[in-house]
C-alpha atoms as a PDB file:
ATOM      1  CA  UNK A   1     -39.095 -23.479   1.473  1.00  0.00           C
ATOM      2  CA  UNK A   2     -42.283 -22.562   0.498  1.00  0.00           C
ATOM      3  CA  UNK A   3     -43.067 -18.760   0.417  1.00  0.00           C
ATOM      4  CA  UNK A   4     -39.212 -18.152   2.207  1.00  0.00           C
ATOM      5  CA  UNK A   5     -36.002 -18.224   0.645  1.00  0.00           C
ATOM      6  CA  UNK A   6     -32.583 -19.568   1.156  1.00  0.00           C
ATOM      7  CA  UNK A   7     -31.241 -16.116   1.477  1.00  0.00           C
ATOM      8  CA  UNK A   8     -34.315 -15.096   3.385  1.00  0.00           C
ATOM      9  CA  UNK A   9     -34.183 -17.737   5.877  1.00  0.00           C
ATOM     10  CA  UNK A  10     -30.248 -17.132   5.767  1.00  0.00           C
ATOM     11  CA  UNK A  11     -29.009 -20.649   4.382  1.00  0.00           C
ATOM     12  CA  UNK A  12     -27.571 -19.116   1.664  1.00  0.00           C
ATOM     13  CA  UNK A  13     -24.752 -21.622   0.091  1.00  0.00           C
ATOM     14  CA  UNK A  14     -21.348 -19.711   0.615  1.00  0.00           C
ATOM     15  CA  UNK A  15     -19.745 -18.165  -2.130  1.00  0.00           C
ATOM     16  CA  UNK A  16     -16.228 -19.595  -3.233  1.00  0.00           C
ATOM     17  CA  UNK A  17     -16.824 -23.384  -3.177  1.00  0.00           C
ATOM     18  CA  UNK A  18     -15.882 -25.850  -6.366  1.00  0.00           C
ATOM     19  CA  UNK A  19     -18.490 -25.833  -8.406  1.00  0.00           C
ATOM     20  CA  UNK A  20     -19.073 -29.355  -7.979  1.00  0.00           C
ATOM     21  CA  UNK A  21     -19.681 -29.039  -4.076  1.00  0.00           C
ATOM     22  CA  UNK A  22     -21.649 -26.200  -5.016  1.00  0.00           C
ATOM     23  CA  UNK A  23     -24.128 -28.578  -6.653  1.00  0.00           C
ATOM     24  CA  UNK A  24     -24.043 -31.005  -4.329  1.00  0.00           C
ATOM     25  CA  UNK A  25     -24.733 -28.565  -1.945  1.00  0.00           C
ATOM     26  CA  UNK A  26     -27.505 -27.190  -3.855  1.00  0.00           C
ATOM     27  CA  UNK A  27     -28.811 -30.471  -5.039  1.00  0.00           C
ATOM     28  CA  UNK A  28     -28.995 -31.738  -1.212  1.00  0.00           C
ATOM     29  CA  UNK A  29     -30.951 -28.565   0.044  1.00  0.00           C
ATOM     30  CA  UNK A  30     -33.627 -29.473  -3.118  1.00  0.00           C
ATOM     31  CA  UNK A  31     -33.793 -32.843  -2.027  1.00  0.00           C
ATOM     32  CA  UNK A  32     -34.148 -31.669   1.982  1.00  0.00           C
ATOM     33  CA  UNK A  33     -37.055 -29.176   0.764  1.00  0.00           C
ATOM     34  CA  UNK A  34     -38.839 -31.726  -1.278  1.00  0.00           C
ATOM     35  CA  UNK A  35     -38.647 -34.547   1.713  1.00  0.00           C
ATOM     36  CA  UNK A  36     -40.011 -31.762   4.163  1.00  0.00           C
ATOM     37  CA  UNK A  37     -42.745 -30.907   1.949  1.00  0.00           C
ATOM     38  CA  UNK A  38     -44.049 -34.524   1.373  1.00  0.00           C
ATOM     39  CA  UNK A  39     -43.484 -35.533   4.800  1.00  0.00           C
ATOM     40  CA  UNK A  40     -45.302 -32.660   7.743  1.00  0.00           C
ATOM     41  CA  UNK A  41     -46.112 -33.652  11.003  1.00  0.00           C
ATOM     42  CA  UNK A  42     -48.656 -35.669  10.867  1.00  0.00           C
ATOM     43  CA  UNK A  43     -49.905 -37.889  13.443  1.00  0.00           C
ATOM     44  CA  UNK A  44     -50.462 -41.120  12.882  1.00  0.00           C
ATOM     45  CA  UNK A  45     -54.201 -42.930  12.075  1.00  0.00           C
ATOM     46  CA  UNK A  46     -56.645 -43.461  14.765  1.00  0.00           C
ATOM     47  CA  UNK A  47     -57.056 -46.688  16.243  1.00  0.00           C
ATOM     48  CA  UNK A  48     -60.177 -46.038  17.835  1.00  0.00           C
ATOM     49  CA  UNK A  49     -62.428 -48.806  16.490  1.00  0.00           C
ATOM     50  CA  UNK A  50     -65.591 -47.545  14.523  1.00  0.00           C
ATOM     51  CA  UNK A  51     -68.872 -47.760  15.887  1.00  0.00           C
ATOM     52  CA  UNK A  52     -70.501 -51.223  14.483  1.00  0.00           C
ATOM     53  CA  UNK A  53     -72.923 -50.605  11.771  1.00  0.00           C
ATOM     54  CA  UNK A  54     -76.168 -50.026  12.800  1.00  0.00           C
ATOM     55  CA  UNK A  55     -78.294 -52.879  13.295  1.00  0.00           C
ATOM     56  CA  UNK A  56     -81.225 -53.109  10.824  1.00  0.00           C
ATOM     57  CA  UNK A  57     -84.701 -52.845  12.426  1.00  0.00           C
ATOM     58  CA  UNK A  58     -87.835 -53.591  10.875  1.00  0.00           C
ATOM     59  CA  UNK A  59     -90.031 -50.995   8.809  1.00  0.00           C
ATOM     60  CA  UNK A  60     -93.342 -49.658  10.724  1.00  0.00           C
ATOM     61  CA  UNK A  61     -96.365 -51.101   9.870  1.00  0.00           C
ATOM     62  CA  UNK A  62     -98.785 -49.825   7.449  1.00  0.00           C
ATOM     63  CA  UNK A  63    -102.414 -49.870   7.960  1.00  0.00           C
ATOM     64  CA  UNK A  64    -103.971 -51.634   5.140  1.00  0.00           C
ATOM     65  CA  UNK A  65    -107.708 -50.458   3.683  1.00  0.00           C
ATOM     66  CA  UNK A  66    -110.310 -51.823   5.856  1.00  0.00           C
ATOM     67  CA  UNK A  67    -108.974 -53.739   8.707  1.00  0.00           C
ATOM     68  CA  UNK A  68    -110.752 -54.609  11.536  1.00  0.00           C
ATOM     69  CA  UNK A  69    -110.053 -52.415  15.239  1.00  0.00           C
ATOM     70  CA  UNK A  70    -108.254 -55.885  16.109  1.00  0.00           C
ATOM     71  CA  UNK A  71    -106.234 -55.652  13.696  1.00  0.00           C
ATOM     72  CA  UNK A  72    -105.040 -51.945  13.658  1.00  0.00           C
ATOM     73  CA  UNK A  73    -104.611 -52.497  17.703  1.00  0.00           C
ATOM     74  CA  UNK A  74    -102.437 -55.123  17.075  1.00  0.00           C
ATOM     75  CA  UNK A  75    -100.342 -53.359  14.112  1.00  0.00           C
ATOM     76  CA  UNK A  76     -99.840 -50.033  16.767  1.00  0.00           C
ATOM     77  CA  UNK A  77     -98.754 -52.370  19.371  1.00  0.00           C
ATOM     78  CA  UNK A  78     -96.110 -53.435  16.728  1.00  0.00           C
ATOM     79  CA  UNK A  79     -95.146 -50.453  15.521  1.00  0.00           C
ATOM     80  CA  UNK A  80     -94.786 -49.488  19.394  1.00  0.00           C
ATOM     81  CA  UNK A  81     -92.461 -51.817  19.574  1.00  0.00           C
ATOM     82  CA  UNK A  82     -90.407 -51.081  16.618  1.00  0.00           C
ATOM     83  CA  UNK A  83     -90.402 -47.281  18.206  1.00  0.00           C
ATOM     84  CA  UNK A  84     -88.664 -48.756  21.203  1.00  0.00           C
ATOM     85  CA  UNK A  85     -86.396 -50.361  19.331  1.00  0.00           C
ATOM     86  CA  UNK A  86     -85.407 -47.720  17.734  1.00  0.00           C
ATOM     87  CA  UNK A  87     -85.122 -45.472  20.375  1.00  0.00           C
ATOM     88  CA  UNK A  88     -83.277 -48.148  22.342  1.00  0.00           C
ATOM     89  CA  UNK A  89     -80.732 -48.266  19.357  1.00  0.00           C
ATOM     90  CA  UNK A  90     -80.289 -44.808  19.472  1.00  0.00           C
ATOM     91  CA  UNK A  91     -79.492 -44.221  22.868  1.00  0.00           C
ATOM     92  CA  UNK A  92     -76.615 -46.635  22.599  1.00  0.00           C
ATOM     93  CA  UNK A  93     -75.205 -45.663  19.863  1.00  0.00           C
ATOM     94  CA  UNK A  94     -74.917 -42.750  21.198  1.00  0.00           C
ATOM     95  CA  UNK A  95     -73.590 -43.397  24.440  1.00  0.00           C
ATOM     96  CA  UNK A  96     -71.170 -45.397  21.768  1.00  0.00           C
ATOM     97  CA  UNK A  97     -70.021 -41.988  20.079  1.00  0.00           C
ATOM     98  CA  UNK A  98     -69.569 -40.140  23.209  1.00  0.00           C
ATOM     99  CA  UNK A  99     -66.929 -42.621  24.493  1.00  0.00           C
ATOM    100  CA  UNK A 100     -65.611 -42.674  21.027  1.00  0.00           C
ATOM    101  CA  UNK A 101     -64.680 -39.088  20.752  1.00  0.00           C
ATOM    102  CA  UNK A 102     -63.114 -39.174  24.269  1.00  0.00           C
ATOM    103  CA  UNK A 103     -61.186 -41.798  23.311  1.00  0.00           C
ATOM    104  CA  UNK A 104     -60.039 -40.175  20.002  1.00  0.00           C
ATOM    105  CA  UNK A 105     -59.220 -36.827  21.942  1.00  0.00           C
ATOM    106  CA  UNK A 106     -57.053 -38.889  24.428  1.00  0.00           C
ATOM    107  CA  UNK A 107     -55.553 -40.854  21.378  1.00  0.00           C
ATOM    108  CA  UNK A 108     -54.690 -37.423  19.486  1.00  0.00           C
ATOM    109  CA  UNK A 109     -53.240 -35.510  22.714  1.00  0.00           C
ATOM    110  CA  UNK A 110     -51.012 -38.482  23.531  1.00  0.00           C
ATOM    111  CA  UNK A 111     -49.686 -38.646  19.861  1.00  0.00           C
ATOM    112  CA  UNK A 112     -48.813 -35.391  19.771  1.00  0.00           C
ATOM    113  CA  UNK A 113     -46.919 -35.258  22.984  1.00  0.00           C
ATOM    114  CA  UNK A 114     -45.332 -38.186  20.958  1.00  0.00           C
ATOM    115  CA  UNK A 115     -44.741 -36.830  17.978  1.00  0.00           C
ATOM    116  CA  UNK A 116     -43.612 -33.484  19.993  1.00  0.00           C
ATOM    117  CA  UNK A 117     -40.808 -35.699  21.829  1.00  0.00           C
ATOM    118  CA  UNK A 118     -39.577 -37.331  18.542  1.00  0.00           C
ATOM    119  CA  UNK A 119     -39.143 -33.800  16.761  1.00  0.00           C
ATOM    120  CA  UNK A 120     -37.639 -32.283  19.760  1.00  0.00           C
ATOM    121  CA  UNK A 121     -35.215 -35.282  20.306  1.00  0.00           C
ATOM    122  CA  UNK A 122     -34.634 -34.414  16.444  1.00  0.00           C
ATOM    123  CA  UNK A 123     -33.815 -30.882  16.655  1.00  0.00           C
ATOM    124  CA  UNK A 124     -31.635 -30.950  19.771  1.00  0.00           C
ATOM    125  CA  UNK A 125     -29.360 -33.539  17.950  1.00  0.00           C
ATOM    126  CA  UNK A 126     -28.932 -31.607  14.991  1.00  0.00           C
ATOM    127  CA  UNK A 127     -28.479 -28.582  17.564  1.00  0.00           C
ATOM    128  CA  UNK A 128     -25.432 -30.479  18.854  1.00  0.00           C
ATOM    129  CA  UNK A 129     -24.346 -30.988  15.497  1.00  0.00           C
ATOM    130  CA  UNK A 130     -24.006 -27.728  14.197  1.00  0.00           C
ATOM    131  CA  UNK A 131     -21.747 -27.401  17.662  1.00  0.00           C
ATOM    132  CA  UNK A 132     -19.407 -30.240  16.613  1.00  0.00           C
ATOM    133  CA  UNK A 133     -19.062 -28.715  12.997  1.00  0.00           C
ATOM    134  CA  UNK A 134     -18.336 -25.258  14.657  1.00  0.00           C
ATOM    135  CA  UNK A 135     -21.457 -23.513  13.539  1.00  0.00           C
ATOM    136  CA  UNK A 136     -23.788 -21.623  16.124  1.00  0.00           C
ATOM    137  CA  UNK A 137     -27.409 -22.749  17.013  1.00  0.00           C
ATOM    138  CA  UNK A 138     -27.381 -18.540  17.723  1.00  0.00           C
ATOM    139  CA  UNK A 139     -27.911 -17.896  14.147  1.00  0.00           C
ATOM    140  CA  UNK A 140     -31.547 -19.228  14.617  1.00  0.00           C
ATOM    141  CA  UNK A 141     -32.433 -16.273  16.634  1.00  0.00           C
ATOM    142  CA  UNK A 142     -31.220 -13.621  13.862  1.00  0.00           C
ATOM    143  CA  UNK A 143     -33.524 -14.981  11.127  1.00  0.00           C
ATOM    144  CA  UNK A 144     -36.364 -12.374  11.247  1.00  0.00           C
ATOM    145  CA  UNK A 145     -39.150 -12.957  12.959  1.00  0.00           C
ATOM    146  CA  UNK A 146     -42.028 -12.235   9.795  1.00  0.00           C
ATOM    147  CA  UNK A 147     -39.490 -15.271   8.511  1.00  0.00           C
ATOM    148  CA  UNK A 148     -40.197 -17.585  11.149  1.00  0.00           C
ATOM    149  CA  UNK A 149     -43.973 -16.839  11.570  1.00  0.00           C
ATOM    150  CA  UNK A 150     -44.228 -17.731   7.540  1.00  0.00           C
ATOM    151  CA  UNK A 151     -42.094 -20.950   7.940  1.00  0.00           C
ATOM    152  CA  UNK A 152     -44.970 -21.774  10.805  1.00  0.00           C
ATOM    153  CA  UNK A 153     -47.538 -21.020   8.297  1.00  0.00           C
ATOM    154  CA  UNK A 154     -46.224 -23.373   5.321  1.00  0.00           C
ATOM    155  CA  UNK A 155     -45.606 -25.865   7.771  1.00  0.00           C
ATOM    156  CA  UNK A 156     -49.306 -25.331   9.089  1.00  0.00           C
ATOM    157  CA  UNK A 157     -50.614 -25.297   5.908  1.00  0.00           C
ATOM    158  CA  UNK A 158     -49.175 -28.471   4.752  1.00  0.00           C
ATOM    159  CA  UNK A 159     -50.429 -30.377   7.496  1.00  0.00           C
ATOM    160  CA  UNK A 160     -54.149 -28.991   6.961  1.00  0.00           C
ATOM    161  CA  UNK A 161     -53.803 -29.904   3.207  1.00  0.00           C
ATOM    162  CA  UNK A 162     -52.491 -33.539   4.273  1.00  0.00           C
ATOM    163  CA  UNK A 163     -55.516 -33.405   7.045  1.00  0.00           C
ATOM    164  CA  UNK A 164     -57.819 -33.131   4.885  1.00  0.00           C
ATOM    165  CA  UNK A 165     -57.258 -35.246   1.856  1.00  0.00           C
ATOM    166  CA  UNK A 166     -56.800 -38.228   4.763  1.00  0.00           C
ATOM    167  CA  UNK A 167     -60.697 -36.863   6.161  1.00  0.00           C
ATOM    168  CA  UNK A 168     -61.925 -36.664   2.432  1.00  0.00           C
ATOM    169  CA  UNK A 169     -60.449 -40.956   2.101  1.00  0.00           C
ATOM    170  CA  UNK A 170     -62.099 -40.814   5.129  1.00  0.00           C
ATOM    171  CA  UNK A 171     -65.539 -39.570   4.271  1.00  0.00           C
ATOM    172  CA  UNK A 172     -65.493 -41.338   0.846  1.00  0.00           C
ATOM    173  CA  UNK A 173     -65.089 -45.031   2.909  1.00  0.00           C
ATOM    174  CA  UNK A 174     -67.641 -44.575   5.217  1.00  0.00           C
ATOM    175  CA  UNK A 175     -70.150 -43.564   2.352  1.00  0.00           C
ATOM    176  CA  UNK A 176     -69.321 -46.824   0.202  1.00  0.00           C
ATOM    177  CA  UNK A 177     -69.964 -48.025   3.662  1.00  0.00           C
ATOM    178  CA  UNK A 178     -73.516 -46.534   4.301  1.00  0.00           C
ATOM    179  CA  UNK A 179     -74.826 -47.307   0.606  1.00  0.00           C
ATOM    180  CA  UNK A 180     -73.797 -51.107   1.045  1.00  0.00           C
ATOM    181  CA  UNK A 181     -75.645 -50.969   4.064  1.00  0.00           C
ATOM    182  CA  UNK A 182     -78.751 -49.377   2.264  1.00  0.00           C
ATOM    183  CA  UNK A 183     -78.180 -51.662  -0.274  1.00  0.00           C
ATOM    184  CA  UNK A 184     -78.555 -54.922   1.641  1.00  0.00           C
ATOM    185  CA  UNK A 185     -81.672 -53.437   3.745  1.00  0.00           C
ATOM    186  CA  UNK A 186     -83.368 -52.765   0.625  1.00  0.00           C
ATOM    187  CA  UNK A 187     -83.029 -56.212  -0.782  1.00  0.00           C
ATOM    188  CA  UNK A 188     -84.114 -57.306   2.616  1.00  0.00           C
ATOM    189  CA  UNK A 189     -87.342 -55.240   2.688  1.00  0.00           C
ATOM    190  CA  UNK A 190     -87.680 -56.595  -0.523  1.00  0.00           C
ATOM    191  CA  UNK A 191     -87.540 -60.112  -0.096  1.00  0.00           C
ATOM    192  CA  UNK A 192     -89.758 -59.429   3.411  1.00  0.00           C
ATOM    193  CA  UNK A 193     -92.174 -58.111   0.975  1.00  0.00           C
ATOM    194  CA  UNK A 194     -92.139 -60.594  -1.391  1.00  0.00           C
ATOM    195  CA  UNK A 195     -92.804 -63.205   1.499  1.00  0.00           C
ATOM    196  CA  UNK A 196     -95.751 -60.832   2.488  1.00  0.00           C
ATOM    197  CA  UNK A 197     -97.286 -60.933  -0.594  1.00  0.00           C
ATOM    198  CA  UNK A 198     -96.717 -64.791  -1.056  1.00  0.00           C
ATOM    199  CA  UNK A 199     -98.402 -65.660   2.068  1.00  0.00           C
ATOM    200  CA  UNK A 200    -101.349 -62.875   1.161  1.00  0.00           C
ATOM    201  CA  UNK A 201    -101.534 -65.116  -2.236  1.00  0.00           C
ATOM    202  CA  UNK A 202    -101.925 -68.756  -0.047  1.00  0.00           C
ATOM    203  CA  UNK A 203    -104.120 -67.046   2.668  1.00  0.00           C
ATOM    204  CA  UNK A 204    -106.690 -65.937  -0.391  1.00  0.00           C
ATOM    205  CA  UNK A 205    -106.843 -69.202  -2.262  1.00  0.00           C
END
């Protein structure tokens, strides 16, 4: 199991049995090693919502060549305005992200108290097994220490690997996310634009 062996972790396959129990004996420890390894303990997904995407807001003015003090008043009152938006916007969202992560934090702690009930559950059956079959659940406490601190580890590490390819999905949705986003406000200050210029065309003829 990982960095520890059978012998190591003293689950050594006694000597003496048919050879076909043997392999089935060997053959069922592969298959328990392999199911261990693809399945850690993993909590579940979040279902914390996301926070909506942020609402598009328009550009700031610019000051075209010439304009009259009217005029240029009247575009900094705008672009005022768009500043408060803005700011407005911001302030929510992250009032938004704050509740988020509290909610994710309580999701996470209550999963794992979960998921820390469901393993426990597991182990104090198969505890009471090894009674029935005559074994001893003693024989846990003999199997050196450096032993169990590396079975920690692998375990550890195979839930950081799993972590983090499910963050890296993670990261790769939300940035398809963000450049559709970008996408559609750019063909939106583009057709703005293009309106811009049409009515520029009508006002001049």
């Amino acid at each position: 199991m990982g960095s520890c062996s059978l012998d190591e972790m003293l689950l050594s396959i006694p000597q003496g049995l048919a050879s076909a129990e043997h392999t089935r004996r060997k053959d069922a420890l592969q298959h328990e090693i392999t199911f261990q390894e693809r399945n850690p303990p993993i909590l579940p997904p979040s279902q914390v919502q996301n926070l909506p995407p942020k609402p598009f807001i328009a550009d700031f003015l610019k000051f075209p060549d010439g304009i009259s003090d009217p005029e240029r008043l009247q575009i900094e009152m705008r672009n005022n305005e768009i500043a408060a938006e803005h700011q407005k916007i911001d302030r929510q969202r992250n009032n938004q992200a704050a509740k988020k992560s509290r909610q994710a934090r309580l999701e996470a702690l209550n999963n794992t108290r979960v998921l820390l009930n469901e393993k426990t559950a597991e182990c104090a059956w198969f505890r009471m097994k090894v009674l029935a079959l005559g074994g001893s659940t003693a024989d846990w406490n003999v199997v050196p220490a450096g032993v169990k601190t590396r079975l920690v580890k692998e375990i550890d590490g195979r839930v950081k690997v799993v972590e983090g390819e499910v963050a890296d999905a993670k990261k790769r949705e939300e940035a398809k996310k963000r450049a559709d986003r970008n996408k559609r406000r750019a063909e939106a200050r583009k057709e703005d634009e293009e309106g811009e210029e049409e009515q520029h065309r009508e006002s001049s003829e």
